[in-house]
C-alpha atoms as a PDB file:
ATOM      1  CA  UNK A   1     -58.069  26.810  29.962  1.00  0.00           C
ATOM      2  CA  UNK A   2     -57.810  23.381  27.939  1.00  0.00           C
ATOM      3  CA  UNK A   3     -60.456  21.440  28.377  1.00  0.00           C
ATOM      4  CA  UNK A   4     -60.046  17.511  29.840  1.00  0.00           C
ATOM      5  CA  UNK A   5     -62.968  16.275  27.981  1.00  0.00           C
ATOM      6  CA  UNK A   6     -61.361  13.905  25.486  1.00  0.00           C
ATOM      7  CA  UNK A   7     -64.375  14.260  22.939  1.00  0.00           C
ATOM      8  CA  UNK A   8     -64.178  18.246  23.348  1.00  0.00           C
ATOM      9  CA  UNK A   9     -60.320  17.610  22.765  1.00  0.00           C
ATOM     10  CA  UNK A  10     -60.770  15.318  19.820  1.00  0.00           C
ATOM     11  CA  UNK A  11     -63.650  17.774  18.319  1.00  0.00           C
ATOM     12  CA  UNK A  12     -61.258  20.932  18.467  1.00  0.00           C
ATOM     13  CA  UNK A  13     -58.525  18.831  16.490  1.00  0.00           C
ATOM     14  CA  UNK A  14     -61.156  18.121  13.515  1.00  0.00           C
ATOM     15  CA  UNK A  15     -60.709  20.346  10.611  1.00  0.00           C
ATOM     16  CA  UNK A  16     -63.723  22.846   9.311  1.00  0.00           C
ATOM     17  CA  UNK A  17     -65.819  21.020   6.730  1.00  0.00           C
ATOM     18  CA  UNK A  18     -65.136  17.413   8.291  1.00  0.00           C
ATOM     19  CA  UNK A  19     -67.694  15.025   8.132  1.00  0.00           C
ATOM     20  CA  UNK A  20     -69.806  13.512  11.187  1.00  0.00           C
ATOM     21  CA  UNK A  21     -72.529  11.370  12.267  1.00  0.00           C
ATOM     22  CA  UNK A  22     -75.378  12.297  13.951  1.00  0.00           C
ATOM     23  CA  UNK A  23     -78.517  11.203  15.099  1.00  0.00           C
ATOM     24  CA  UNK A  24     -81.565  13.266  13.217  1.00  0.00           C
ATOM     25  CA  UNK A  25     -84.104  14.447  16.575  1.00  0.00           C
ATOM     26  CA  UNK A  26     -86.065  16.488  14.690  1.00  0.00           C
ATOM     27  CA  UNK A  27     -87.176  18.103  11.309  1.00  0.00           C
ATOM     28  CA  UNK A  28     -88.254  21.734  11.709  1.00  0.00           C
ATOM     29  CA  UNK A  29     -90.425  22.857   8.438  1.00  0.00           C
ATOM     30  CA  UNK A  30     -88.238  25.230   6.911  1.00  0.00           C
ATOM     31  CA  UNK A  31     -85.691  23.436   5.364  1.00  0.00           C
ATOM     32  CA  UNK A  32     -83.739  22.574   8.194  1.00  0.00           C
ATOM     33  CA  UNK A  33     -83.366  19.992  10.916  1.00  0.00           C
ATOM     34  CA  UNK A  34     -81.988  18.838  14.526  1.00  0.00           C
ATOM     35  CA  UNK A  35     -79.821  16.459  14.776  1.00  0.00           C
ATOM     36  CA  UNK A  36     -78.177  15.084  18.228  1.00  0.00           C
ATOM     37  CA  UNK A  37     -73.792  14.782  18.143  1.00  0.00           C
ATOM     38  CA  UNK A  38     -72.404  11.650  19.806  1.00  0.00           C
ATOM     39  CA  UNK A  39     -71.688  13.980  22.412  1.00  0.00           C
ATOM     40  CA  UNK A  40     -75.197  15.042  23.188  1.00  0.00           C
ATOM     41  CA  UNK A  41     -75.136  18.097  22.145  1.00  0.00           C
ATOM     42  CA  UNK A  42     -77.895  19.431  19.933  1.00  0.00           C
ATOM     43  CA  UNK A  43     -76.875  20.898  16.658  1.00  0.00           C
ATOM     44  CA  UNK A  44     -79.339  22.984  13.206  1.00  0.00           C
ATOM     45  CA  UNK A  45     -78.625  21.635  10.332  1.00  0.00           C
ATOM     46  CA  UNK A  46     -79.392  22.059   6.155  1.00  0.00           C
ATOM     47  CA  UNK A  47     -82.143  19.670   4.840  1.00  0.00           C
ATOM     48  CA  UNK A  48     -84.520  17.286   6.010  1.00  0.00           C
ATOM     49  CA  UNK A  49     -84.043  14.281   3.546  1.00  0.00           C
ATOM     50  CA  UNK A  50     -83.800  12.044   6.395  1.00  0.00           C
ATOM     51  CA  UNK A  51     -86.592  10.980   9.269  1.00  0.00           C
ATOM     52  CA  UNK A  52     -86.516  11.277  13.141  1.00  0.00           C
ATOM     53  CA  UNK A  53     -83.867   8.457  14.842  1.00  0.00           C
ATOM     54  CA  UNK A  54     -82.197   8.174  11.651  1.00  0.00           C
ATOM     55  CA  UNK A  55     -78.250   8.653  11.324  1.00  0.00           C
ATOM     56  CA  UNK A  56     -76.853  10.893   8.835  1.00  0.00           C
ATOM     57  CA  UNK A  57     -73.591  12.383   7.790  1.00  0.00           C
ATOM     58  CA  UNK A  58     -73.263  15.728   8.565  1.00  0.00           C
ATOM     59  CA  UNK A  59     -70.528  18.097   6.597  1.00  0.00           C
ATOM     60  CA  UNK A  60     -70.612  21.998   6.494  1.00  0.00           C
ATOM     61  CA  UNK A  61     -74.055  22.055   8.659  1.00  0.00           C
ATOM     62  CA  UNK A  62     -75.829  20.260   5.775  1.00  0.00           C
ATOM     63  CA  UNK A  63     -76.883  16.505   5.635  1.00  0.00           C
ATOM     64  CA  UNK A  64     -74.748  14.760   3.312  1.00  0.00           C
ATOM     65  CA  UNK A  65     -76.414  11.432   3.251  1.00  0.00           C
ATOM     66  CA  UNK A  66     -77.667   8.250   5.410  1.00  0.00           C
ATOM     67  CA  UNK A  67     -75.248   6.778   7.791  1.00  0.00           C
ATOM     68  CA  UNK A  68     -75.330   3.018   8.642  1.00  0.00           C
ATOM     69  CA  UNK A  69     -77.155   2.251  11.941  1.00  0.00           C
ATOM     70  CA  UNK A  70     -75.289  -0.068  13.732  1.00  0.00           C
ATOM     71  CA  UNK A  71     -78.084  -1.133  16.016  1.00  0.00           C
ATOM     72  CA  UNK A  72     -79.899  -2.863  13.016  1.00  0.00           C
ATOM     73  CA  UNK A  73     -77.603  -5.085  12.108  1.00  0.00           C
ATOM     74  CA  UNK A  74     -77.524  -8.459  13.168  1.00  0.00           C
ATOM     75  CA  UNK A  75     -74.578  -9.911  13.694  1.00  0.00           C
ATOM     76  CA  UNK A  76     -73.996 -13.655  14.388  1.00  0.00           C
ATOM     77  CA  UNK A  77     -71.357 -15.177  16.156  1.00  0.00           C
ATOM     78  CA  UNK A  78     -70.788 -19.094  16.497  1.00  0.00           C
ATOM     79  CA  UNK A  79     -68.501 -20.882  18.789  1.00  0.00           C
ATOM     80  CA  UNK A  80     -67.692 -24.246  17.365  1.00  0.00           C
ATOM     81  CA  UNK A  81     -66.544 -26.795  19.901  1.00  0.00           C
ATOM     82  CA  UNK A  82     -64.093 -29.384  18.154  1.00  0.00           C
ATOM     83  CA  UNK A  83     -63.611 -32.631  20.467  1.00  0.00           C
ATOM     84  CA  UNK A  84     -60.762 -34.204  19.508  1.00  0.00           C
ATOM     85  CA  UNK A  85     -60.267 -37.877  20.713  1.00  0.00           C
ATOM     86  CA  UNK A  86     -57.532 -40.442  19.168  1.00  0.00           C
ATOM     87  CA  UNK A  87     -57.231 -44.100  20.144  1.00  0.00           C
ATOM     88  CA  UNK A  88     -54.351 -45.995  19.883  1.00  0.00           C
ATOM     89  CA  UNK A  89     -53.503 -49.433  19.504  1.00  0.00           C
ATOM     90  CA  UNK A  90     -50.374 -51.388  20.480  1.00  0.00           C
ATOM     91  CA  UNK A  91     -50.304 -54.946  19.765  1.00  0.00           C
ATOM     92  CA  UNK A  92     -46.623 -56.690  21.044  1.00  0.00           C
END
Protein backbone atom coordinates (compact mmCIF):
# COMPACT_ATOMS: atom_id res chain seq x y z
CA UNK A 1 0.00 0.00 0.00
CA UNK A 2 1.09 3.72 -0.96
CA UNK A 3 1.83 5.55 1.69
CA UNK A 4 -0.16 9.19 2.44
CA UNK A 5 2.75 10.71 4.08
CA UNK A 6 3.69 13.46 1.63
CA UNK A 7 7.45 13.52 2.86
CA UNK A 8 7.56 9.53 2.55
CA UNK A 9 5.95 10.25 -0.98
CA UNK A 10 8.34 13.00 -1.91
CA UNK A 11 11.45 10.82 -0.44
CA UNK A 12 10.52 7.68 -2.68
CA UNK A 13 10.46 10.09 -5.85
CA UNK A 14 14.24 11.27 -5.07
CA UNK A 15 16.76 9.56 -7.14
CA UNK A 16 19.78 7.30 -5.46
CA UNK A 17 22.79 9.52 -4.84
CA UNK A 18 20.61 12.82 -4.31
CA UNK A 19 21.75 15.20 -2.00
CA UNK A 20 20.07 16.19 1.51
CA UNK A 21 20.28 18.12 4.57
CA UNK A 22 20.48 16.92 7.79
CA UNK A 23 21.00 17.81 11.15
CA UNK A 24 24.47 16.08 12.60
CA UNK A 25 23.13 14.35 16.39
CA UNK A 26 26.03 12.65 16.92
CA UNK A 27 29.68 11.61 15.98
CA UNK A 28 30.41 7.96 16.79
CA UNK A 29 34.45 7.39 16.86
CA UNK A 30 34.93 5.30 14.00
CA UNK A 31 34.65 7.33 11.19
CA UNK A 32 31.13 7.72 11.06
CA UNK A 33 28.28 9.82 12.37
CA UNK A 34 24.36 10.36 13.15
CA UNK A 35 22.69 12.67 11.64
CA UNK A 36 18.74 13.46 12.13
CA UNK A 37 16.48 13.78 8.38
CA UNK A 38 13.92 16.60 8.32
CA UNK A 39 11.67 13.88 8.85
CA UNK A 40 13.00 12.69 12.15
CA UNK A 41 14.27 9.85 11.29
CA UNK A 42 17.76 8.90 12.39
CA UNK A 43 20.19 7.99 9.71
CA UNK A 44 24.67 6.50 9.85
CA UNK A 45 26.53 8.30 7.88
CA UNK A 46 30.50 8.57 6.35
CA UNK A 47 32.71 11.14 8.23
CA UNK A 48 32.63 13.29 11.06
CA UNK A 49 34.04 16.66 9.65
CA UNK A 50 31.20 18.40 11.11
CA UNK A 51 30.09 18.97 15.06
CA UNK A 52 26.84 18.04 16.96
CA UNK A 53 23.63 20.55 15.82
CA UNK A 54 25.40 21.35 12.78
CA UNK A 55 23.69 20.94 9.20
CA UNK A 56 25.36 19.14 6.54
CA UNK A 57 24.75 17.85 3.09
CA UNK A 58 24.39 14.43 2.91
CA UNK A 59 24.95 12.42 -0.64
CA UNK A 60 25.62 8.59 -0.96
CA UNK A 61 25.61 8.17 3.08
CA UNK A 62 28.71 10.41 3.27
CA UNK A 63 28.85 14.14 4.43
CA UNK A 64 29.45 16.24 1.56
CA UNK A 65 29.91 19.53 3.24
CA UNK A 66 28.30 22.31 5.70
CA UNK A 67 24.83 23.38 4.99
CA UNK A 68 23.63 26.95 5.82
CA UNK A 69 21.70 27.16 9.15
CA UNK A 70 18.90 29.15 8.68
CA UNK A 71 18.29 29.82 12.33
CA UNK A 72 21.52 32.02 12.49
CA UNK A 73 20.77 34.37 10.26
CA UNK A 74 19.37 37.52 11.03
CA UNK A 75 17.19 38.87 8.91
CA UNK A 76 15.78 42.45 9.10
CA UNK A 77 12.70 43.66 7.89
CA UNK A 78 11.57 47.47 7.92
CA UNK A 79 8.20 48.86 7.31
CA UNK A 80 8.50 52.42 6.18
CA UNK A 81 5.41 54.52 6.73
CA UNK A 82 5.24 57.36 3.97
CA UNK A 83 2.59 60.18 5.03
CA UNK A 84 1.69 61.90 2.24
CA UNK A 85 -0.09 65.32 2.76
CA UNK A 86 -0.58 68.11 -0.14
CA UNK A 87 -2.07 71.56 0.42
CA UNK A 88 -3.61 73.48 -2.00
CA UNK A 89 -4.22 76.93 -2.62
CA UNK A 90 -6.95 78.71 -4.62
CA UNK A 91 -6.88 82.33 -4.73
CA UNK A 92 -10.12 83.85 -7.06
Amino acid sequence: MASTNIWQQFKAMITEGARVVATMTANNGNSTSQAELRDGSVITVKGESLDVDQKAFIQDEEIKGTAPSWRSMRWRFEIIKIRFSAQFYYSL
